[in-house]
N, C-alpha and C. Protein backbone atom coordinates (compact mmCIF):
# COMPACT_ATOMS: atom_id res chain seq x y z
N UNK A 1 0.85 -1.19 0.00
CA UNK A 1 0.00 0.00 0.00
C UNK A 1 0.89 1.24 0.00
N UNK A 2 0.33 1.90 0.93
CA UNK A 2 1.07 3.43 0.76
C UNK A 2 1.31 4.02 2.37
N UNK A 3 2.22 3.38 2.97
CA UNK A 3 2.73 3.58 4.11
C UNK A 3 2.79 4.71 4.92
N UNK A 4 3.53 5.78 4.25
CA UNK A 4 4.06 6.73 4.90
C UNK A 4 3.23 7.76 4.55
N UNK A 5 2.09 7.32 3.51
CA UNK A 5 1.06 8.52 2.86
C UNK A 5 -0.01 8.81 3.52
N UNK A 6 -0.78 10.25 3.83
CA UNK A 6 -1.75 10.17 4.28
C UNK A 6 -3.00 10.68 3.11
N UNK A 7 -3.99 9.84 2.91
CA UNK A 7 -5.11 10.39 2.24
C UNK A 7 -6.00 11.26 2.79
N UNK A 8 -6.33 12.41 2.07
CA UNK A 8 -7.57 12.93 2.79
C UNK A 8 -8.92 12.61 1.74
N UNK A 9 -9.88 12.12 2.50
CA UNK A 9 -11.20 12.34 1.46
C UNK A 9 -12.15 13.39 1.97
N UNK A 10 -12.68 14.01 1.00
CA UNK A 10 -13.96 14.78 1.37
C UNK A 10 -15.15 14.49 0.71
N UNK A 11 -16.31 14.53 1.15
CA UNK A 11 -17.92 14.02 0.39
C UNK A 11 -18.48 15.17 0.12
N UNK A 12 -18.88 15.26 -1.12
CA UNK A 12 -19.15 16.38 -1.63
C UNK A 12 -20.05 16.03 -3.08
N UNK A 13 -20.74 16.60 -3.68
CA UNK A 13 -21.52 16.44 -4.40
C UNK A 13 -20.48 16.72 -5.93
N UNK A 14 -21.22 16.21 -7.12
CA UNK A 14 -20.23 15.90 -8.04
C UNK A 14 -19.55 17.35 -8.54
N UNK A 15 -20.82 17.98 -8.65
CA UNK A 15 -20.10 19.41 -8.86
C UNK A 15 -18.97 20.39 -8.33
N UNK A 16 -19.29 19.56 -7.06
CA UNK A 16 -18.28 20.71 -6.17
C UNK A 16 -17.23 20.05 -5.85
N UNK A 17 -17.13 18.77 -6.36
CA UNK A 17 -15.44 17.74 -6.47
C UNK A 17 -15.36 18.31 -7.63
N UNK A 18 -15.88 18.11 -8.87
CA UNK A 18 -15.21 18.46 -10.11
C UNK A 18 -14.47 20.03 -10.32
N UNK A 19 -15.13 21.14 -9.96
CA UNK A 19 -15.33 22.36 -9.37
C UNK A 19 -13.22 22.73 -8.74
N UNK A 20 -13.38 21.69 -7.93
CA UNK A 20 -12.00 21.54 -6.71
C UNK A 20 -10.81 20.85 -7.82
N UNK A 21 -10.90 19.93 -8.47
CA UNK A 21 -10.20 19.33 -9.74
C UNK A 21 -9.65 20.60 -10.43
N UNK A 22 -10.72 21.04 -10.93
CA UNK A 22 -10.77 22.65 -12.18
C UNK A 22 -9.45 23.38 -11.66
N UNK A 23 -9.52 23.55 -10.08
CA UNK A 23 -9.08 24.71 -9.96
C UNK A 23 -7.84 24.29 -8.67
N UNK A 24 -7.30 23.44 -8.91
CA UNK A 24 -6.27 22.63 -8.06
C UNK A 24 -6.75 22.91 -6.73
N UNK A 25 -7.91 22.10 -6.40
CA UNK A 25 -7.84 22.24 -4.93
C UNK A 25 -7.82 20.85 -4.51
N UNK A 26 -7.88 19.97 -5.48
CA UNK A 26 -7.80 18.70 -5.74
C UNK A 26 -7.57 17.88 -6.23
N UNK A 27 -6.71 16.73 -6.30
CA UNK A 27 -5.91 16.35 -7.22
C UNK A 27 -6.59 15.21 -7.93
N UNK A 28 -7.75 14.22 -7.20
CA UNK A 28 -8.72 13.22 -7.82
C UNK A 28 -10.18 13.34 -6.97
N UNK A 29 -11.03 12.71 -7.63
CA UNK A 29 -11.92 12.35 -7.18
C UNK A 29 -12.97 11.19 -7.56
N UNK A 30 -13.42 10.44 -6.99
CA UNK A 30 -14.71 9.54 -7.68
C UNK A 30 -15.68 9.79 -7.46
N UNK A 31 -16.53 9.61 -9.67
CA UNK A 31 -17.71 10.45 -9.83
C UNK A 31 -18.59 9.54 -10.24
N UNK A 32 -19.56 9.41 -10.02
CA UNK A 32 -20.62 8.70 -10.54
C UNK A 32 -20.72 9.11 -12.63
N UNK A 33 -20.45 8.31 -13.25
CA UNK A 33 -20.46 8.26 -14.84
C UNK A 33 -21.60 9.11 -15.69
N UNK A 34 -23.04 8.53 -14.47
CA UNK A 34 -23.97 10.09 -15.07
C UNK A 34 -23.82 11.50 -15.40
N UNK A 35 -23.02 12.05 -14.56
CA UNK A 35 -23.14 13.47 -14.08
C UNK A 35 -22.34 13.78 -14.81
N UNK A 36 -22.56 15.15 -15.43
CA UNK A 36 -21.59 15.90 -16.67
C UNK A 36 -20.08 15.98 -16.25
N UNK A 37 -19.40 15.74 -16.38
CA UNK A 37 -17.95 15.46 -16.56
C UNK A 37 -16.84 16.05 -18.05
N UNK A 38 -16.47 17.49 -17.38
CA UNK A 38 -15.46 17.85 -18.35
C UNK A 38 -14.59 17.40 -19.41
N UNK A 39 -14.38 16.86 -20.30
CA UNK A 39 -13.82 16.71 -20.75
C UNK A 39 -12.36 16.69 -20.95
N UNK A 40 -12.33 17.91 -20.06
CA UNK A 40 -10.80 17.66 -19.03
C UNK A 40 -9.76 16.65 -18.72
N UNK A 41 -11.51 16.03 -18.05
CA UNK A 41 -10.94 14.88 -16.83
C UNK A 41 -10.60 13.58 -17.68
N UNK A 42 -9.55 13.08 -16.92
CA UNK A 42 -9.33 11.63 -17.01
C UNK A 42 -10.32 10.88 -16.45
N UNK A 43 -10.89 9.85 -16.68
CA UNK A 43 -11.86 8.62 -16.32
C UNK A 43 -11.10 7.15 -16.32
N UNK A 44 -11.32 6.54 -15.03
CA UNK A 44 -10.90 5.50 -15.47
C UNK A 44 -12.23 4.36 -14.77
N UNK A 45 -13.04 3.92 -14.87
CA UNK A 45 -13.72 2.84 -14.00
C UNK A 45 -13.38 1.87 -13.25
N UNK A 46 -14.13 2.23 -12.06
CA UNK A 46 -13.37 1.66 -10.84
C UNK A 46 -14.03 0.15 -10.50
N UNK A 47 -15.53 0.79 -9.99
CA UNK A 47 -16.62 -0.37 -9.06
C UNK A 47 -18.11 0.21 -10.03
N UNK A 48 -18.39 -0.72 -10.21
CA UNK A 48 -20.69 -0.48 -10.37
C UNK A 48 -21.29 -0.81 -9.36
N UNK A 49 -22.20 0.32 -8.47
CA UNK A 49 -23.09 -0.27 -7.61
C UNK A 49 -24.48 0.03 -7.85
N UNK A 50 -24.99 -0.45 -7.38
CA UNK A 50 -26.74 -1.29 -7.09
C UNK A 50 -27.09 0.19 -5.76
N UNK A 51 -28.55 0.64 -6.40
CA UNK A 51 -29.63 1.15 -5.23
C UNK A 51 -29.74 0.48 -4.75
N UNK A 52 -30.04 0.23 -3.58
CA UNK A 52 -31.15 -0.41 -2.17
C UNK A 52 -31.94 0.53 -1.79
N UNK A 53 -32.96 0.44 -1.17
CA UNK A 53 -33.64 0.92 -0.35
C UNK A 53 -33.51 0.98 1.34
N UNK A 54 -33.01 1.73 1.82
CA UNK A 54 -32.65 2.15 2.74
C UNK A 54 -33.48 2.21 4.06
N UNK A 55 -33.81 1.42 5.13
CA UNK A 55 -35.22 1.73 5.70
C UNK A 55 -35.03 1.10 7.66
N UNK A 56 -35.80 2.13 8.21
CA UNK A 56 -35.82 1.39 9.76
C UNK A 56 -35.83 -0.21 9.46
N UNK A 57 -35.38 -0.70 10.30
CA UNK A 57 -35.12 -2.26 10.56
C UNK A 57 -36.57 -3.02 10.88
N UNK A 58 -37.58 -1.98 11.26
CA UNK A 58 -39.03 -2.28 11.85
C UNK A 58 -39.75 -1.92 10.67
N UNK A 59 -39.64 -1.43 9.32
CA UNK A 59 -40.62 -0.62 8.99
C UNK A 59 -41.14 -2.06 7.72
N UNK A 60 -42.43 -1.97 7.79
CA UNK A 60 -43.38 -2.84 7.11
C UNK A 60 -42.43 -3.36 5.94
N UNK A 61 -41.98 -2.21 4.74
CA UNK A 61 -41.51 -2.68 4.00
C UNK A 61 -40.21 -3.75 3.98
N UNK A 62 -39.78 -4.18 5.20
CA UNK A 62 -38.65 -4.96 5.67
C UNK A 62 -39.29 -6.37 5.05
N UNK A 63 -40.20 -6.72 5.07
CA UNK A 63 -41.31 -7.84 4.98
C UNK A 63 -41.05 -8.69 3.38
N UNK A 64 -40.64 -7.66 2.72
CA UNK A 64 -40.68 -8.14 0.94
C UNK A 64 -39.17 -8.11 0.78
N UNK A 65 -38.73 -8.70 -0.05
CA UNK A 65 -37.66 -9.62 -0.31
C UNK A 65 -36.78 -8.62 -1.55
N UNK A 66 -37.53 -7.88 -2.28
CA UNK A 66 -37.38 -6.31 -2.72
C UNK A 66 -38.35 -5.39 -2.74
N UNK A 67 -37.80 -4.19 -2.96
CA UNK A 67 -38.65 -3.09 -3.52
C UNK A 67 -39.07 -2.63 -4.61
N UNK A 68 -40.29 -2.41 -4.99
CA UNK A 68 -39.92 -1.65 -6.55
C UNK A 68 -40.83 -0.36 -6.26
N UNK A 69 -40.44 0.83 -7.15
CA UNK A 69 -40.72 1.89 -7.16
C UNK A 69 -42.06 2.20 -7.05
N UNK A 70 -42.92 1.15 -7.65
CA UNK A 70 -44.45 1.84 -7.30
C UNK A 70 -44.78 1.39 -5.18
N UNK A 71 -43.92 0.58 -4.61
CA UNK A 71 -43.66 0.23 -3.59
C UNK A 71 -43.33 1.75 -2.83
N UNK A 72 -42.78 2.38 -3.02
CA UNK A 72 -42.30 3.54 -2.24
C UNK A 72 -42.96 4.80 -2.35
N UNK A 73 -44.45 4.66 -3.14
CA UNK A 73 -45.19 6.13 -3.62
C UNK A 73 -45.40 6.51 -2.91
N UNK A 74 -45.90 5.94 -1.65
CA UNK A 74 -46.34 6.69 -0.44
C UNK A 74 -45.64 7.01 0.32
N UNK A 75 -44.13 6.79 0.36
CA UNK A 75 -42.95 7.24 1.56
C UNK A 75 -42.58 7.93 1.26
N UNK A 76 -42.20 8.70 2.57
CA UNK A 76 -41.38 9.93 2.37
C UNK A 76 -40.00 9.41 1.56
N UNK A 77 -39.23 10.06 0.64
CA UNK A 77 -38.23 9.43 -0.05
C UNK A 77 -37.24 10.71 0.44
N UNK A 78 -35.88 10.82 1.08
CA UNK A 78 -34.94 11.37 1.66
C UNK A 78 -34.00 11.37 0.36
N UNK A 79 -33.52 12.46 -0.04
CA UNK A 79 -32.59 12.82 -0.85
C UNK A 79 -31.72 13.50 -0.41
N UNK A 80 -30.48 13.66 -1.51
CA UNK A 80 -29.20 14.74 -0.96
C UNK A 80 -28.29 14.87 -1.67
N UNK A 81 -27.72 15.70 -2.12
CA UNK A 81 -26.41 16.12 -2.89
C UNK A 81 -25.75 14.54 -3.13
N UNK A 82 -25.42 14.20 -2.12
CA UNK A 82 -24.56 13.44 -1.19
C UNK A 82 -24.85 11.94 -1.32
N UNK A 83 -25.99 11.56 -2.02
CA UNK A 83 -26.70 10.17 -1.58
C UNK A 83 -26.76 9.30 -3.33
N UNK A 84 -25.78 9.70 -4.23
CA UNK A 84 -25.65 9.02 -5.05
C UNK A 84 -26.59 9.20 -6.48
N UNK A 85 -27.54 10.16 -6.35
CA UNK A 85 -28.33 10.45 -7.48
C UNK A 85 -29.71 8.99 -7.67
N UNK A 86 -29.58 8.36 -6.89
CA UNK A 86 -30.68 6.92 -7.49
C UNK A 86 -31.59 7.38 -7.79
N UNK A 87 -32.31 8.11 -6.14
CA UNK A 87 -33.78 9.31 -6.69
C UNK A 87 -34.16 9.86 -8.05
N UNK A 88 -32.68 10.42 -8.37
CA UNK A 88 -32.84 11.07 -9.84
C UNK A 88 -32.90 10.68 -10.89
N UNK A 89 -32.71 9.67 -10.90
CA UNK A 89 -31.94 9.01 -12.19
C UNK A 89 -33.73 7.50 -12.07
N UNK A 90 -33.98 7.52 -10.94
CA UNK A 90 -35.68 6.99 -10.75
C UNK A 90 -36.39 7.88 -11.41
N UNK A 91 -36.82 9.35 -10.64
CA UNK A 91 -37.41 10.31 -12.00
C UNK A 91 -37.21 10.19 -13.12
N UNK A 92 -36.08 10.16 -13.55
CA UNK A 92 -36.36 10.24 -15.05
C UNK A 92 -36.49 9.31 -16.08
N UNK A 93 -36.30 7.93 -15.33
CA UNK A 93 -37.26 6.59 -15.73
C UNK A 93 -38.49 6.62 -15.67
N UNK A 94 -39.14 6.88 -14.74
CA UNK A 94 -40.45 6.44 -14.29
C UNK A 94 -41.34 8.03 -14.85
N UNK A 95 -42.29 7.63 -14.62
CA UNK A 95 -43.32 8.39 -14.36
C UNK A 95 -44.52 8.39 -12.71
N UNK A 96 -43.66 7.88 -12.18
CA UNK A 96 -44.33 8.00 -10.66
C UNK A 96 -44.20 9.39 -10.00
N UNK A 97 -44.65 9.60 -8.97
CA UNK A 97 -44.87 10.51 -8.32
C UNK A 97 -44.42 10.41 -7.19
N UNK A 98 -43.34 10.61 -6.58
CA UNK A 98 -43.05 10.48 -5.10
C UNK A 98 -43.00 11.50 -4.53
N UNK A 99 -42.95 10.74 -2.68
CA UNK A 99 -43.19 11.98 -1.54
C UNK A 99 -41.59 12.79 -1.41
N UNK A 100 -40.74 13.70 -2.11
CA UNK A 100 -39.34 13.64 -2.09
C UNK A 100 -39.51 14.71 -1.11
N UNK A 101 -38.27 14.54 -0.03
CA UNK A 101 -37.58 15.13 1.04
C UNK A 101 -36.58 15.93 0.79
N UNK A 102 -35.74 16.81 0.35
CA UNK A 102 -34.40 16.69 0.30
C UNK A 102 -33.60 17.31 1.72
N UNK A 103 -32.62 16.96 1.68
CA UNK A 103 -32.00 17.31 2.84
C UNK A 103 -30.74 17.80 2.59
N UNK A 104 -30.26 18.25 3.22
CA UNK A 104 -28.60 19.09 3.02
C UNK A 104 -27.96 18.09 4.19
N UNK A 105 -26.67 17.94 3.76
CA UNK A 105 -25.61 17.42 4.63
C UNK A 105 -25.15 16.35 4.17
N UNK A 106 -24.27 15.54 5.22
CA UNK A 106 -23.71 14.12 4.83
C UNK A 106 -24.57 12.87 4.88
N UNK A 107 -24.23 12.19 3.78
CA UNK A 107 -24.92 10.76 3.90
C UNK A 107 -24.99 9.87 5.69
N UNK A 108 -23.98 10.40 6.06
CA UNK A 108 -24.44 9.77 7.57
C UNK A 108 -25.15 10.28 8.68
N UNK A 109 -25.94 11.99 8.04
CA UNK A 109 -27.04 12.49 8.67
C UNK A 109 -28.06 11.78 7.99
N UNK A 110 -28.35 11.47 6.80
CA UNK A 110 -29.76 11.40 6.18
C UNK A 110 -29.48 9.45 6.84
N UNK A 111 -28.74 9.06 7.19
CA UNK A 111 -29.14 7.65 8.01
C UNK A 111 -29.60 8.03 8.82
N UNK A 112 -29.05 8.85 9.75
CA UNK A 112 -29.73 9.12 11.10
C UNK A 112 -31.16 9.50 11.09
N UNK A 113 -31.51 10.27 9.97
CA UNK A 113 -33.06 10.66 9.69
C UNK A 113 -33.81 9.52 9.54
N UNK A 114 -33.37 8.84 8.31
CA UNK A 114 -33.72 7.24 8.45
C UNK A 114 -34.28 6.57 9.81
N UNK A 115 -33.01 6.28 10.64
CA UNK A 115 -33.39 5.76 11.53
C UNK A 115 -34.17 6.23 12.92
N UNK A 116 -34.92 7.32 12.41
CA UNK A 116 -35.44 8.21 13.23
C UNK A 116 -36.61 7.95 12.57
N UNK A 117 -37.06 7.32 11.84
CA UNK A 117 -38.10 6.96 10.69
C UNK A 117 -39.13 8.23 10.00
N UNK A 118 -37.85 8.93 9.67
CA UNK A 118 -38.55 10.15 9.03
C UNK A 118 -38.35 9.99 7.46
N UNK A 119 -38.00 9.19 6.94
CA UNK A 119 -38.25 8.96 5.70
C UNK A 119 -37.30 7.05 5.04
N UNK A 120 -37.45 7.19 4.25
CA UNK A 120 -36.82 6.48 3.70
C UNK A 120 -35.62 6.72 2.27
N UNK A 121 -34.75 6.10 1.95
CA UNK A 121 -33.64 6.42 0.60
C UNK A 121 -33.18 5.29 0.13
N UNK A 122 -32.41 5.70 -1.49
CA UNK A 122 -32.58 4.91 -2.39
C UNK A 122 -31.04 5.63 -2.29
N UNK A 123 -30.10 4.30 -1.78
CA UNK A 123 -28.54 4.32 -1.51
C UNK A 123 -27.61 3.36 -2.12
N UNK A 124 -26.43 3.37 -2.14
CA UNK A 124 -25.47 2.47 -2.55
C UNK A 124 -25.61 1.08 -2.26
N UNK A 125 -25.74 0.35 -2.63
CA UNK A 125 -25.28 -1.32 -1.63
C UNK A 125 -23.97 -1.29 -1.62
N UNK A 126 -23.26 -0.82 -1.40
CA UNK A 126 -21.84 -0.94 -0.86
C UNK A 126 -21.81 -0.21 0.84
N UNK A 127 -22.73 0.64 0.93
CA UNK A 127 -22.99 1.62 1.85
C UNK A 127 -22.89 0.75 3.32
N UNK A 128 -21.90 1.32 4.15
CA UNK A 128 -22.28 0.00 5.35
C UNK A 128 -23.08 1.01 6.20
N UNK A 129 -23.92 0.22 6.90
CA UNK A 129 -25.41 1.11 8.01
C UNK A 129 -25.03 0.03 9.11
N UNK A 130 -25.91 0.73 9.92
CA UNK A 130 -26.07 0.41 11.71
C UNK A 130 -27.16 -0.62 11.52
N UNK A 131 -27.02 -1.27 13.00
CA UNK A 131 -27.76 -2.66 12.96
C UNK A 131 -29.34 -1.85 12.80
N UNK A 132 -29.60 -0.91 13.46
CA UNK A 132 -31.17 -0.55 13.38
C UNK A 132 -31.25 -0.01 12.17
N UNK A 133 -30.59 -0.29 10.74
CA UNK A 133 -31.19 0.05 9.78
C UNK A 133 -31.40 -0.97 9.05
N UNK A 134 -32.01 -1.41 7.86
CA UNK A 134 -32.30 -2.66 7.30
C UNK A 134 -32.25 -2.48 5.62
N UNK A 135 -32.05 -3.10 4.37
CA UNK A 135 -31.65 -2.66 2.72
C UNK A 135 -32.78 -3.45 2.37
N UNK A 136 -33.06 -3.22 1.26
CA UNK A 136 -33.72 -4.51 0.67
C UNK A 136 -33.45 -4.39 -0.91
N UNK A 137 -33.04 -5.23 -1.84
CA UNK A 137 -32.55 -4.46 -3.18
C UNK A 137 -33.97 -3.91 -3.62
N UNK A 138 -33.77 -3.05 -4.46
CA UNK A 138 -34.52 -1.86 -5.60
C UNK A 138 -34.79 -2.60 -6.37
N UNK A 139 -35.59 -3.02 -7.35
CA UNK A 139 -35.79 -3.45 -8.92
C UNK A 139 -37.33 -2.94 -9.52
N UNK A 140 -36.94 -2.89 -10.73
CA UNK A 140 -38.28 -2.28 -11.11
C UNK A 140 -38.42 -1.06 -11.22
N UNK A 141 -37.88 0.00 -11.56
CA UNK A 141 -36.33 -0.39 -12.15
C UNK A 141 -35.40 -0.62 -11.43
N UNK A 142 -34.19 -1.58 -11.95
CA UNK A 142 -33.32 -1.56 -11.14
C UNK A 142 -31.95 -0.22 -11.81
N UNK A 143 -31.53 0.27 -11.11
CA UNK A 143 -30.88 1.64 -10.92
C UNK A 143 -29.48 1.10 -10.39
N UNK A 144 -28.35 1.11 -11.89
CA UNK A 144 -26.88 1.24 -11.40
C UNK A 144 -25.75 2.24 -11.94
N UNK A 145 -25.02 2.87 -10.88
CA UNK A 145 -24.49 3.46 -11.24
C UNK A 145 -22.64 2.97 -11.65
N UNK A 146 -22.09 3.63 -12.41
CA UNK A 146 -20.96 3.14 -12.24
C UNK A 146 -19.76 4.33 -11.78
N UNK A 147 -18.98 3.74 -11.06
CA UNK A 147 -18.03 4.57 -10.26
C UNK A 147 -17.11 4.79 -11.50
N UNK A 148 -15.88 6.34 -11.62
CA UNK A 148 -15.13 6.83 -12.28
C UNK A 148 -13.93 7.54 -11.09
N UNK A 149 -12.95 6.75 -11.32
CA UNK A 149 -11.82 7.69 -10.29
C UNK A 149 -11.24 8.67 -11.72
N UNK A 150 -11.51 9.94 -11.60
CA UNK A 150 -11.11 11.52 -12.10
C UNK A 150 -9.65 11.96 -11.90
N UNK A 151 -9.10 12.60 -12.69
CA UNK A 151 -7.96 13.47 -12.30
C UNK A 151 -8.28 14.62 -13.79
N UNK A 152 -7.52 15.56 -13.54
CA UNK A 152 -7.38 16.82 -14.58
C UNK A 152 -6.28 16.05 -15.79
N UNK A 153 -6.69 16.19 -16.75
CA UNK A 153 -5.93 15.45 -17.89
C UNK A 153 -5.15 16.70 -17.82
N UNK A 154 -3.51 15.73 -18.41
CA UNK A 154 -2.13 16.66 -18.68
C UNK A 154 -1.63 17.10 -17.11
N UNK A 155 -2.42 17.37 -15.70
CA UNK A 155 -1.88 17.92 -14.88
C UNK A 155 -0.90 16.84 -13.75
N UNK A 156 0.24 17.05 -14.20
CA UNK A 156 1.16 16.02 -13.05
C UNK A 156 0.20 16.32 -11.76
N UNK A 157 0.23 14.43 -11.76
CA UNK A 157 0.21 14.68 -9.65
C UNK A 157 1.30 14.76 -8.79
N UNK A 158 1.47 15.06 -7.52
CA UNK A 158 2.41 14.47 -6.36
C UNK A 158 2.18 13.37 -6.24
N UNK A 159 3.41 12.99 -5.75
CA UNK A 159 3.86 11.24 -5.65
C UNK A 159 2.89 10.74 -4.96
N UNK A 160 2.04 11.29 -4.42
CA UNK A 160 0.92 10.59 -3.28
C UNK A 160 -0.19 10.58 -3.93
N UNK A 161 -0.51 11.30 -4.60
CA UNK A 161 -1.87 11.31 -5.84
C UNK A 161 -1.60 10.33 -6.78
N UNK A 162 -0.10 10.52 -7.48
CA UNK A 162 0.11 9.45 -8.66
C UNK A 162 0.06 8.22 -8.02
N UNK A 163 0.31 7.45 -6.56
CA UNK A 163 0.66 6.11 -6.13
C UNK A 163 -0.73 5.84 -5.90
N UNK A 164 -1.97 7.16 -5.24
CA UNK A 164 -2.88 6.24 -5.56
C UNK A 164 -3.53 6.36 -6.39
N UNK A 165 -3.60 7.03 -7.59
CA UNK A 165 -4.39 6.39 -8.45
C UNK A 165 -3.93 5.24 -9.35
N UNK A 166 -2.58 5.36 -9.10
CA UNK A 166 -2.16 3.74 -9.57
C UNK A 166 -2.55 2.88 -9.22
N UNK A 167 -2.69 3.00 -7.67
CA UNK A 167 -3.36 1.76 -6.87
C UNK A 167 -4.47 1.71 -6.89
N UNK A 168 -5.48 2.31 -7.89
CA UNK A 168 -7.18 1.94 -7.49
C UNK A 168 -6.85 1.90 -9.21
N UNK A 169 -6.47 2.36 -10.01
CA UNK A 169 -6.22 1.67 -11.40
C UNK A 169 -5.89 0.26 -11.65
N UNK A 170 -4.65 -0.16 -10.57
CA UNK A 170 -4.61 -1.75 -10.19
C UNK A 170 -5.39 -2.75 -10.12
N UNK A 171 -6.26 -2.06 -9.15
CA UNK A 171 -7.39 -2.92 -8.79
C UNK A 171 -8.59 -3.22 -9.38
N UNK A 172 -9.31 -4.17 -9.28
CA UNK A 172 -10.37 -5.00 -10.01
C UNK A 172 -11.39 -4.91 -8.76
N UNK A 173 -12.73 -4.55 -9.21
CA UNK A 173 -13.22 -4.14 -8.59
C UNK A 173 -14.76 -4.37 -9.10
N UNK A 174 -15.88 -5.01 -8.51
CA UNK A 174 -16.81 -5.10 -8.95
C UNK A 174 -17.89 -4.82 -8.40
């Protein structure tokens, strides 16, 4: 690995990583493949993940084995910069109508809302949650995104940027 290196990450919505790239405040980032992406940037594909449905550990819908979207018309549905776009990228499949929430902050506030059973969300399955929360996969549609680790094309990194994006270029990842 990378011993003596320290990484910093920050969560931030795609715009305002790409935004930080533009203007060297950042040397990489990983973007979800939807979202407009400069031409700038280098792309390389990392991981594809799967929506779940996101939900108290008690709440009725725990009961079915999945979810599908006409399943969630009546819940509050919790959104956020921050929470992967599934919501969105559901709109503009469907023609349903949902109860949408949005919320400002980090993905590990809108759990806490979750588990406060003020709504429900449509999250990563890679995403790890607390025992009082419960997933169930999405289908119908099923909604995947695929991960892109970014850098500014032509701009050298530092030895700590170049080692890791070597090292997540390395890797195989599914």
């Amino acid at each position: 690995m990378l011993p003596d290196v320290t990484i910093h990450f920050d969560e931030s919505g795609p715009a305002a990583l790409i935004e930080a790239m533009l203007t060297d405040m950042m040397d990489c980032a990983l973007l979800p493949d939807h979202c407009d992406i400069p031409e700038r940037l280098n792309r390389w594909p990392l991981y594809t993940d799967r929506a779940v449905v996101v939900l108290p550990a008690n709440h009725k819908l725990m009961a079915q084995n999945a979810i599908s979207a006409r399943d969630i018309m009546d819940e509050t549905v919790l959104l956020g910069e921050r929470c992967g776009d599934f919501v969105g990228r559901l709109t503009e499949i469907t023609s349903y109508s949902l109860h949408l929430q949005r919320c400002h902050g980090s993905t590990s506030q809108i759990l806490d809302l979750i588990g406060a059973g003020l709504g429900i969300a449509l999250l990563s399955d890679r995403l790890p949650l607390s025992p009082h929360l419960g997933t169930r996969p999405f289908h119908e549609p099923e909604i995947t995104r695929r991960i892109l680790l970014t850098a500014v094309a032509g701009r050298p990194l530092n030895p700590a940027a170049a080692s890791f994006v070597k090292l997540c270029r390395a890797q195989t990842f599914s």
